[in-house]
N, C-alpha and C. Protein backbone atom coordinates (compact mmCIF):
# COMPACT_ATOMS: atom_id res chain seq x y z
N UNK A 1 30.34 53.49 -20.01
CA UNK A 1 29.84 52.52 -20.96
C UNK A 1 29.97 51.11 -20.41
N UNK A 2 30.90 50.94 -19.45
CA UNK A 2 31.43 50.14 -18.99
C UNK A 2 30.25 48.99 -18.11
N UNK A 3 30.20 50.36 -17.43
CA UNK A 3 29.20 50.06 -16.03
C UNK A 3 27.97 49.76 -17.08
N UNK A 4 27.16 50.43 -17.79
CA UNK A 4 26.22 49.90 -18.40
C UNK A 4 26.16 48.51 -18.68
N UNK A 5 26.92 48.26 -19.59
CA UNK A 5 27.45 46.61 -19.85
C UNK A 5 26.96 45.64 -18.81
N UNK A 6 27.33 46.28 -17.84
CA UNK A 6 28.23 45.56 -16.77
C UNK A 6 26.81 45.02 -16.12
N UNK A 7 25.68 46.15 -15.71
CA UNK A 7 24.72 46.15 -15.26
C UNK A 7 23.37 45.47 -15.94
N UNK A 8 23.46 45.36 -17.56
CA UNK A 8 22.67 45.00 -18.09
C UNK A 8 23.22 43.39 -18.29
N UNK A 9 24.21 43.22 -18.51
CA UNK A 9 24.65 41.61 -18.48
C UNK A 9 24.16 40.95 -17.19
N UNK A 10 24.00 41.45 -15.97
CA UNK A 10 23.88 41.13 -14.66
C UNK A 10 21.79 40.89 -15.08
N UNK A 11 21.59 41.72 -15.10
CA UNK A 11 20.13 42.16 -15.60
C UNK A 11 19.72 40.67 -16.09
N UNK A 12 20.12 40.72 -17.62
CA UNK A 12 19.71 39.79 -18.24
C UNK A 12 20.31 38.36 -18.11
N UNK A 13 21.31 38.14 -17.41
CA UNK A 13 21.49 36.77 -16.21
C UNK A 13 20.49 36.35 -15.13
N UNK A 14 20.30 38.00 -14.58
CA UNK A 14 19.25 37.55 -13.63
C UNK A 14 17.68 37.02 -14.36
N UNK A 15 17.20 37.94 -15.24
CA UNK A 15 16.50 37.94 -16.15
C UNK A 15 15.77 36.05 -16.46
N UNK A 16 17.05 35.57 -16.89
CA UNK A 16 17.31 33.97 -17.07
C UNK A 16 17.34 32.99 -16.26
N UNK A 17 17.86 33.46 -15.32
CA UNK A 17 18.25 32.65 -14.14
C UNK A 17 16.24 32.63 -13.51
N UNK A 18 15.58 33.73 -13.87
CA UNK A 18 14.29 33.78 -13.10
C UNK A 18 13.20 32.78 -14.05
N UNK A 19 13.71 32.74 -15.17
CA UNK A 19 12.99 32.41 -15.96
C UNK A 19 12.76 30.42 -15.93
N UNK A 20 14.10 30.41 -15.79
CA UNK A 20 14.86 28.62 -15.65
C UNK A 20 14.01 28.47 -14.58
N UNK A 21 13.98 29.69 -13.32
CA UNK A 21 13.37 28.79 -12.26
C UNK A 21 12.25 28.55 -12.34
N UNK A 22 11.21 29.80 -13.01
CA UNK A 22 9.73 29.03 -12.67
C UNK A 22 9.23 28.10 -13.74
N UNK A 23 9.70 27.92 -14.73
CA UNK A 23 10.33 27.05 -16.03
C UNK A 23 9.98 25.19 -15.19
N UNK A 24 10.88 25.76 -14.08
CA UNK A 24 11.35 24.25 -13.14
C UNK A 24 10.00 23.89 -12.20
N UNK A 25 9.86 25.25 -11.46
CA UNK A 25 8.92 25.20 -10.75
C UNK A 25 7.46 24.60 -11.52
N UNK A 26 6.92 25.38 -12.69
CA UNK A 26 5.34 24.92 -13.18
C UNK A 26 6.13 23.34 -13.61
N UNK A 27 7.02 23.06 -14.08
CA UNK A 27 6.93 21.99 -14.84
C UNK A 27 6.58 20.49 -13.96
N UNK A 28 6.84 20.80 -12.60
CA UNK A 28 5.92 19.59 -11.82
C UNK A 28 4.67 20.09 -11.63
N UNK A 29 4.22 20.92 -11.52
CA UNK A 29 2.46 20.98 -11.64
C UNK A 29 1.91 20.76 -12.89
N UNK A 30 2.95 20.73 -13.60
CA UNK A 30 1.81 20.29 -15.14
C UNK A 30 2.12 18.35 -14.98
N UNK A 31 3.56 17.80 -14.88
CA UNK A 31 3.32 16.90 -14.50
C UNK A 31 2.32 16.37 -13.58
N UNK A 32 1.81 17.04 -12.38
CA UNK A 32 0.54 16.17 -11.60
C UNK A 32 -0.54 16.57 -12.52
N UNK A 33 -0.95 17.65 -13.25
CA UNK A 33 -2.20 18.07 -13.64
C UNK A 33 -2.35 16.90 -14.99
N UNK A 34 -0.90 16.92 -15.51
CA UNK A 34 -0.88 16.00 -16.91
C UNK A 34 -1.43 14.76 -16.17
N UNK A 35 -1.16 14.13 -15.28
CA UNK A 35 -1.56 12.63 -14.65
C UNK A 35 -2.45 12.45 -13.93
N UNK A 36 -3.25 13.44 -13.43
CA UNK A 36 -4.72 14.13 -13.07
C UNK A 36 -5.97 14.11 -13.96
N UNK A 37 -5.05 14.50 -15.30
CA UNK A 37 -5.89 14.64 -16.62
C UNK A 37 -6.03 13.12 -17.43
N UNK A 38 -5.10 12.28 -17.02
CA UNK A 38 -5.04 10.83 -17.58
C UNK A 38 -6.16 10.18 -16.99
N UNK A 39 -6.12 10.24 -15.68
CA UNK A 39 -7.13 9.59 -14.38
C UNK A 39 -8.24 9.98 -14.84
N UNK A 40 -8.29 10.99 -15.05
CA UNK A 40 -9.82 11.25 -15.27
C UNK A 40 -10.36 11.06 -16.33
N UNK A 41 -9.47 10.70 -17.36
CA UNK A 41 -9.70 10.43 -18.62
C UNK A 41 -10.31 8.97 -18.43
N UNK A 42 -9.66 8.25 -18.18
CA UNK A 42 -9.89 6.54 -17.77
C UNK A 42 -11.07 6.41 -17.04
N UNK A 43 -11.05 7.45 -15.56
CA UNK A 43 -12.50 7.43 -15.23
C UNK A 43 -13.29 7.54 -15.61
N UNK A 44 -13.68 8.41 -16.75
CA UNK A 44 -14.90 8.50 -17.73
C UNK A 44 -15.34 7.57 -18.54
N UNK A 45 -14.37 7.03 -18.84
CA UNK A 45 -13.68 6.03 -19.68
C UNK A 45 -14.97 4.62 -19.10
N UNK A 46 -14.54 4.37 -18.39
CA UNK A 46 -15.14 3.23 -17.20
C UNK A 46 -16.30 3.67 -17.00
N UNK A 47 -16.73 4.86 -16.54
CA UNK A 47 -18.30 5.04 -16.07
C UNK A 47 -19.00 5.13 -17.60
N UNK A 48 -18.35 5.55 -18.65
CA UNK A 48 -19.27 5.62 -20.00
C UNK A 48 -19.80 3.78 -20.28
N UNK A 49 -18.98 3.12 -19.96
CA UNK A 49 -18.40 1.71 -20.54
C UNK A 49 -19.84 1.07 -19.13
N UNK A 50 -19.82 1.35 -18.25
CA UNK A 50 -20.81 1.41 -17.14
C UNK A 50 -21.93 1.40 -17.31
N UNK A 51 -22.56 2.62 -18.14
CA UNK A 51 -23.69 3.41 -18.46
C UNK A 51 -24.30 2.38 -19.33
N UNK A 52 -23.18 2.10 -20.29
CA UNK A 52 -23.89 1.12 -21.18
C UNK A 52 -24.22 -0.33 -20.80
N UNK A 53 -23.73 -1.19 -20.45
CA UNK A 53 -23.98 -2.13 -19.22
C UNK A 53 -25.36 -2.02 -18.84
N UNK A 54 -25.27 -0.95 -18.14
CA UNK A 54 -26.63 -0.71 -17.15
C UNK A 54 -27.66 -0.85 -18.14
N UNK A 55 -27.69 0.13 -19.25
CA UNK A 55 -28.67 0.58 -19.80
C UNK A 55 -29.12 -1.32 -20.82
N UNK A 56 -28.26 -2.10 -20.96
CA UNK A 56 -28.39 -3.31 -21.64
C UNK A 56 -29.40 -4.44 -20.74
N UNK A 57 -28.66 -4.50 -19.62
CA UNK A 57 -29.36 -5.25 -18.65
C UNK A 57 -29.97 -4.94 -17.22
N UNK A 58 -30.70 -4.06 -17.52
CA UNK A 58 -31.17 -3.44 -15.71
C UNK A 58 -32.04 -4.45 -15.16
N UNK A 59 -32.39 -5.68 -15.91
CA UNK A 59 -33.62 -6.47 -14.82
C UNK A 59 -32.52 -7.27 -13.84
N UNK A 60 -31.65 -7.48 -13.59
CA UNK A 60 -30.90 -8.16 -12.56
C UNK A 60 -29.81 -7.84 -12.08
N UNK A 61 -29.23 -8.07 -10.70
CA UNK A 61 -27.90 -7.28 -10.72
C UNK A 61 -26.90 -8.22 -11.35
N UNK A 62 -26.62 -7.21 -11.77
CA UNK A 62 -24.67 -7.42 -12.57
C UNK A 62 -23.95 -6.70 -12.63
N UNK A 63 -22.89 -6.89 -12.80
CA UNK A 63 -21.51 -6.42 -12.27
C UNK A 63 -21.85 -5.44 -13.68
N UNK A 64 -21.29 -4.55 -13.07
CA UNK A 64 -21.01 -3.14 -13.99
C UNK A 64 -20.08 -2.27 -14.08
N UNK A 65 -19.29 -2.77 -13.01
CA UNK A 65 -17.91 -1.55 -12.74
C UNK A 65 -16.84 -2.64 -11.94
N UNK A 66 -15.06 -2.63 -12.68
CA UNK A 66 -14.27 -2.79 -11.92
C UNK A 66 -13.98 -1.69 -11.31
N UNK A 67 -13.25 -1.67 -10.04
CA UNK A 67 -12.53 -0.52 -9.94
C UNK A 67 -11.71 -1.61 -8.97
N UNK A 68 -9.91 -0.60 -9.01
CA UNK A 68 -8.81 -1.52 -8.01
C UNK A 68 -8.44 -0.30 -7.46
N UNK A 69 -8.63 -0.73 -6.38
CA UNK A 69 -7.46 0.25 -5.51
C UNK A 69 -6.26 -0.28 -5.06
N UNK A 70 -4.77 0.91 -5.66
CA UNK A 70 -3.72 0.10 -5.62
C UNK A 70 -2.93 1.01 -4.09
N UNK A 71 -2.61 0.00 -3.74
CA UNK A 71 -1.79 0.28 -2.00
C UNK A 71 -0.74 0.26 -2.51
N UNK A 72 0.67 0.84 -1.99
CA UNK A 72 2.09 0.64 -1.72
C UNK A 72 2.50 -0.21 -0.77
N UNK A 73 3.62 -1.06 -0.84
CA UNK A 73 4.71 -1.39 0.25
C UNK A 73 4.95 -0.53 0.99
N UNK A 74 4.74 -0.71 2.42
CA UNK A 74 5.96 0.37 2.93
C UNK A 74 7.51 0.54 2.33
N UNK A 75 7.60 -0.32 2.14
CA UNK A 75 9.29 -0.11 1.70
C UNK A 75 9.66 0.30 0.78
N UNK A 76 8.70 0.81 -0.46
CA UNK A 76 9.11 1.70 -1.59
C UNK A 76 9.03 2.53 -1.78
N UNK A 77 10.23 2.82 -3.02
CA UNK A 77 10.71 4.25 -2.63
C UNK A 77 10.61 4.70 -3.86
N UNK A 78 9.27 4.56 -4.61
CA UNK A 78 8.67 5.33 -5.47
C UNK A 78 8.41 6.58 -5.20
N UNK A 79 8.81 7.89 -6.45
CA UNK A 79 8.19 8.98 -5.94
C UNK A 79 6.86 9.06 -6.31
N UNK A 80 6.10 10.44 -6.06
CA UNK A 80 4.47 10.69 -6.61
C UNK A 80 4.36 10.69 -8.14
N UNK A 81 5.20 10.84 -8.69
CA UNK A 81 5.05 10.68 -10.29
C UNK A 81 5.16 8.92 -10.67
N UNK A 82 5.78 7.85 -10.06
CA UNK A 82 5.84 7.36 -10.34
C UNK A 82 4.90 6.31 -9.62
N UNK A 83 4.45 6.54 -8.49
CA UNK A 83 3.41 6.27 -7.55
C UNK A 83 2.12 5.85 -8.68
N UNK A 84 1.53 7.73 -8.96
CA UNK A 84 0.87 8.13 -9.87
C UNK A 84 0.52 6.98 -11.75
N UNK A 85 1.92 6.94 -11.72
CA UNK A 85 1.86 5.98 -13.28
C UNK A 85 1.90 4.70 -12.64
N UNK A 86 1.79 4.44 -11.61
CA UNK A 86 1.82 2.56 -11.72
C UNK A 86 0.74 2.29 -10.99
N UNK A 87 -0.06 3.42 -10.46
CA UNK A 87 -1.49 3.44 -9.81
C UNK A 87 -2.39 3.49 -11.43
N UNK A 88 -2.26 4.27 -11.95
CA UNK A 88 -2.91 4.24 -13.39
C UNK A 88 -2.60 3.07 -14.20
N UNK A 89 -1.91 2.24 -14.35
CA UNK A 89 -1.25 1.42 -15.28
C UNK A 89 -1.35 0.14 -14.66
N UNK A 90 -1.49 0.25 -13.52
CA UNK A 90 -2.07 -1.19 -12.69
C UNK A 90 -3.68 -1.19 -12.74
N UNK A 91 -5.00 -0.34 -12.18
CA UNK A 91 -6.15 -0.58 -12.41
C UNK A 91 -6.16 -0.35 -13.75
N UNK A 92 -5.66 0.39 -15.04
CA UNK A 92 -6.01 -0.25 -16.19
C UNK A 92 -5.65 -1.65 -16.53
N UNK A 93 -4.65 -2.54 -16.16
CA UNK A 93 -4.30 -3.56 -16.42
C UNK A 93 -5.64 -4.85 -15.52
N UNK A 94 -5.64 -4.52 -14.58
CA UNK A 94 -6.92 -5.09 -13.74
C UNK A 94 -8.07 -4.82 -14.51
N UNK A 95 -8.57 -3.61 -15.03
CA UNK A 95 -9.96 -3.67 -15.81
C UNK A 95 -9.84 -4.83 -17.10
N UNK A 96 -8.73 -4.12 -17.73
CA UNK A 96 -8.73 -5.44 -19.10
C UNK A 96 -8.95 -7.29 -18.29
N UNK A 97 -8.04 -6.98 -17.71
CA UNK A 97 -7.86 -8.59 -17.01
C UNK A 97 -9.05 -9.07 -16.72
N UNK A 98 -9.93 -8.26 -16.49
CA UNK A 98 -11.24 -8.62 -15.46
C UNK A 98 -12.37 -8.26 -16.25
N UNK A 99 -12.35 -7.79 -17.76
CA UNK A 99 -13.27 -7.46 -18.30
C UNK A 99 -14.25 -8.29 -18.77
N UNK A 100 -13.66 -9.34 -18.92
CA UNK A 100 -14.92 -10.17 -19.11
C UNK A 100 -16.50 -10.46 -17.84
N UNK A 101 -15.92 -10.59 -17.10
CA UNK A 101 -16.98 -10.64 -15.97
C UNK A 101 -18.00 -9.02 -16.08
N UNK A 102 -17.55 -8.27 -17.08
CA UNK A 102 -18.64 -7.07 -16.86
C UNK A 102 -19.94 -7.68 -17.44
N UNK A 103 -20.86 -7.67 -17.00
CA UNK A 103 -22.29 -8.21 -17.84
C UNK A 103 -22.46 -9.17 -17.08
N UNK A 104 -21.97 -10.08 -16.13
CA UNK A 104 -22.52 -11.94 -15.66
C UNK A 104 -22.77 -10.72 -14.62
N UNK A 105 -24.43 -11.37 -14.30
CA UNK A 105 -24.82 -11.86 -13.00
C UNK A 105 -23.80 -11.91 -11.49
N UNK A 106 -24.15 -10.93 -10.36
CA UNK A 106 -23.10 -11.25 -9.57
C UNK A 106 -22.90 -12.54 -8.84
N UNK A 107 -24.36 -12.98 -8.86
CA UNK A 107 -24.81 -14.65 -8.16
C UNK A 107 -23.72 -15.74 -9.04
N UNK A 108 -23.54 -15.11 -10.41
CA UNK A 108 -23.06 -16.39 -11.47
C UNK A 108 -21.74 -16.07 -11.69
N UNK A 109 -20.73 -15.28 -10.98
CA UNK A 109 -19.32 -15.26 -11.05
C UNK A 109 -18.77 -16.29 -10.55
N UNK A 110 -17.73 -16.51 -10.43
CA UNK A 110 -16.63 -17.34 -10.37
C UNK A 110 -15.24 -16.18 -9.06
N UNK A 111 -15.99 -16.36 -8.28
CA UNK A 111 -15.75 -15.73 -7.33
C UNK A 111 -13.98 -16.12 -6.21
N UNK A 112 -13.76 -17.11 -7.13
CA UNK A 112 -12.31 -17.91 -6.62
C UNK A 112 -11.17 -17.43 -7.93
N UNK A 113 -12.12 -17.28 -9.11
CA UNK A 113 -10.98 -17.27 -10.48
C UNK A 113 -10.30 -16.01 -10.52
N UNK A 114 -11.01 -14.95 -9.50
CA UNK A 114 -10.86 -13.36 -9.51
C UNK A 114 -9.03 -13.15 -8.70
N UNK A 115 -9.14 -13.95 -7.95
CA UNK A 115 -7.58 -13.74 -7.13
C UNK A 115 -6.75 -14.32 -7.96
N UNK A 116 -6.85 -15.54 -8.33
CA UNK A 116 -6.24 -16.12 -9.30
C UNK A 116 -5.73 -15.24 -10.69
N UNK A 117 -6.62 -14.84 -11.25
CA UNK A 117 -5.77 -14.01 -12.32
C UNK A 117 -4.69 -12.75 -12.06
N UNK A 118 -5.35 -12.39 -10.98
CA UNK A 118 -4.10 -11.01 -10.65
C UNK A 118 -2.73 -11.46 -9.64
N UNK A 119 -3.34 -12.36 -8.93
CA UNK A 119 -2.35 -12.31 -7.38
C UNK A 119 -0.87 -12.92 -8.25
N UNK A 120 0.01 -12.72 -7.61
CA UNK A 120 1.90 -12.71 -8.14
C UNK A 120 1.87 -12.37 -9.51
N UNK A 121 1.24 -11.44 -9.89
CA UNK A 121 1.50 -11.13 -11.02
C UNK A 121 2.44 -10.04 -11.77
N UNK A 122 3.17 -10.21 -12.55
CA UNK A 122 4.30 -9.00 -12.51
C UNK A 122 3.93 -8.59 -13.51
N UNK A 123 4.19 -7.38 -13.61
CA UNK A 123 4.17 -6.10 -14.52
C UNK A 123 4.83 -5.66 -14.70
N UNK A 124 5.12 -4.68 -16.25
CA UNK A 124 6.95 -3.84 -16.14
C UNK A 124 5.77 -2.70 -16.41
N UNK A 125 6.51 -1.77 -15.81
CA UNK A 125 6.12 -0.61 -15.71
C UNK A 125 7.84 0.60 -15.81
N UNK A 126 7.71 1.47 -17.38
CA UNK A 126 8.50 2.15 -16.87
C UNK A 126 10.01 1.51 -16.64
N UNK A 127 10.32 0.26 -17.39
CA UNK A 127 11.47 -0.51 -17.02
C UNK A 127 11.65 -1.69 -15.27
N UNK A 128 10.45 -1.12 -15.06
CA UNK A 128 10.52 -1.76 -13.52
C UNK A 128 10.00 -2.68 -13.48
N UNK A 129 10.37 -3.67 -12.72
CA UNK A 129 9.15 -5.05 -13.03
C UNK A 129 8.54 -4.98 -11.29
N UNK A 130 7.08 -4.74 -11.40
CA UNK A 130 6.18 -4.53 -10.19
C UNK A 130 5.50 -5.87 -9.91
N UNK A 131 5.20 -6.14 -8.79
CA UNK A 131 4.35 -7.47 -8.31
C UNK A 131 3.26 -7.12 -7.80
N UNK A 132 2.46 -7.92 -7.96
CA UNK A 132 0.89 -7.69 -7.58
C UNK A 132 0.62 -8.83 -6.66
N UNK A 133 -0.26 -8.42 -5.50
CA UNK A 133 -0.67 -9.22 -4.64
C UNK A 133 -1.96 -8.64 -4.14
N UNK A 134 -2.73 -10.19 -3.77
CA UNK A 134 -4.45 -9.40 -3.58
C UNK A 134 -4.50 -9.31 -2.31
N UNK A 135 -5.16 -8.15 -1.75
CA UNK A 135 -5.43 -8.07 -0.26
C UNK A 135 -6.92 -8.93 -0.40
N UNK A 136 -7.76 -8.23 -0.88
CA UNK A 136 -8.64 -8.22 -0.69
C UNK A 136 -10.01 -8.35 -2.42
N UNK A 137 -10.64 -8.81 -2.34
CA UNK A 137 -11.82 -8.70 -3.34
C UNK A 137 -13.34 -8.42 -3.09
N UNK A 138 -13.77 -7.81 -3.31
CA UNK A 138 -15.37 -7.45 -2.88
C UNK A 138 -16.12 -7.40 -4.22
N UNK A 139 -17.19 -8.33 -4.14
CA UNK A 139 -17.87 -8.80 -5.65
C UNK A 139 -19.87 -8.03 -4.67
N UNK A 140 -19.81 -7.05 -5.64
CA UNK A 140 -21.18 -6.75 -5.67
C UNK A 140 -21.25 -6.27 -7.46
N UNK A 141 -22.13 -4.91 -7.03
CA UNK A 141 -22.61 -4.07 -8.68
C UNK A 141 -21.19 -4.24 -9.15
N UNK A 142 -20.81 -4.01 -8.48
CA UNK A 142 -19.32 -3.67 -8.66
C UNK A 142 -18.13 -3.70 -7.93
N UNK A 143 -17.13 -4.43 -8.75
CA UNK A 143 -16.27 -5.60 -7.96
C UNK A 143 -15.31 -4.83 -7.68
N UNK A 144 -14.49 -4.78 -6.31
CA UNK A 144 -13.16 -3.75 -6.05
C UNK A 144 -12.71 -4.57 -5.74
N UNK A 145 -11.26 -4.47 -6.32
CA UNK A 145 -10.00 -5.60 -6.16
C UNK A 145 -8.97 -4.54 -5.36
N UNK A 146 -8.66 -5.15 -4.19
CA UNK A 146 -7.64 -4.22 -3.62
C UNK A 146 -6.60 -4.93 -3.51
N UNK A 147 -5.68 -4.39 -4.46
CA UNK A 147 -4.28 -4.76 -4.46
C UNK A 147 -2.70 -4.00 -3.91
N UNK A 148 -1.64 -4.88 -3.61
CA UNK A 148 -0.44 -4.02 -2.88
C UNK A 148 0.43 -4.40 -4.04
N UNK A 149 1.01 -3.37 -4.30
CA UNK A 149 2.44 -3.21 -5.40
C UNK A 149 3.29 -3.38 -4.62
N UNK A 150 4.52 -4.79 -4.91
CA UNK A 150 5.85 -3.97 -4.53
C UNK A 150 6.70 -4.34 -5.50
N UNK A 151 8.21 -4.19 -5.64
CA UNK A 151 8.77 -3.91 -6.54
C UNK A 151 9.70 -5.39 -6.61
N UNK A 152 9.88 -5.97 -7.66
CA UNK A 152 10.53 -7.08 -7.73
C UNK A 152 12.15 -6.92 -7.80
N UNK A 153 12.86 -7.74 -7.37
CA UNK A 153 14.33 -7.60 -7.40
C UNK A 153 14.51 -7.68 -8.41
N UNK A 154 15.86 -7.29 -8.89
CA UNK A 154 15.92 -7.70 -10.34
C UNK A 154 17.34 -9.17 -10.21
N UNK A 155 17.58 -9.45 -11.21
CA UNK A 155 18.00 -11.03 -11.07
C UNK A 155 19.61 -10.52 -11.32
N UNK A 156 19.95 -9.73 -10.76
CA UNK A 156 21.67 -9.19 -11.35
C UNK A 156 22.41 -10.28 -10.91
């Protein structure tokens, strides 16, 4: 009776112990798929917001789409989840910032005011306070702001 016990307690440890692990294991693939599923949410988001634009003013070009692409520091030591949320949470913060210019004429922007609103700009993200700096800006249909994150000291 003993040994039974003995064997089924072992059983249903192991049982648990298998369960905790893949428990552990899916729960970072739903994290990337969950932040996969955000991105793409926002992307639609933007090309619907696009569509309409277009469809308002097609006799001239105008800006119709932000998009930012956000770079890292080498020196941070963000992981991919957190990479992930401050890549999402920075080009949404750049679209709002920059939303007004959707609809002007690309000839009739203000093509100096664009660095100006983003560049040293800090953000908390997540408790972290992030800095923004512009590499780069490219103003056509559609304006790409390429920006580098790095992470601000904190003032201890």
């Amino acid at each position: 009776m003993k040994r039974i016990l003995f064997w089924s307690a072992i059983f249903i440890v192991g049982l648990l112990l298998g369960a905790s692990l893949t428990a552990a294991l899916i729960g970072g693939q739903i994290d990337l798929l969950h932040m996969e599923n955000i991105t793409l949410q926002e992307s639609l988001a933007a090309m619907d917001e696009q569509i309409q634009h277009l469809q308002e003013k097609p006799k001239k070009r105008i800006i119709s789409r932000i998009d930012a692409k956000v770079m890292f520091n080498d020196d941070s030591d963000f992981d991919d989840f957190e990479e992930g949320t401050i890549q999402l949470t920075v080009e949404k913060n750049i679209r709002e910032w920059l939303a007004a210019i959707i609809g002007q004429g690309v000839n009739e922007v203000d093509y100096l005011l664009i660095p100006q609103i983003i560049d040293n700009r800090d953000i908390e993200i997540n408790g972290k306070k992030i800095r923004l700096a512009i590499r780069m800006v490219v103003i056509s249909d559609i304006v790409t702001v390429y920006v580098i994150t790095q992470k601000v000291p904190s003032d201890l």
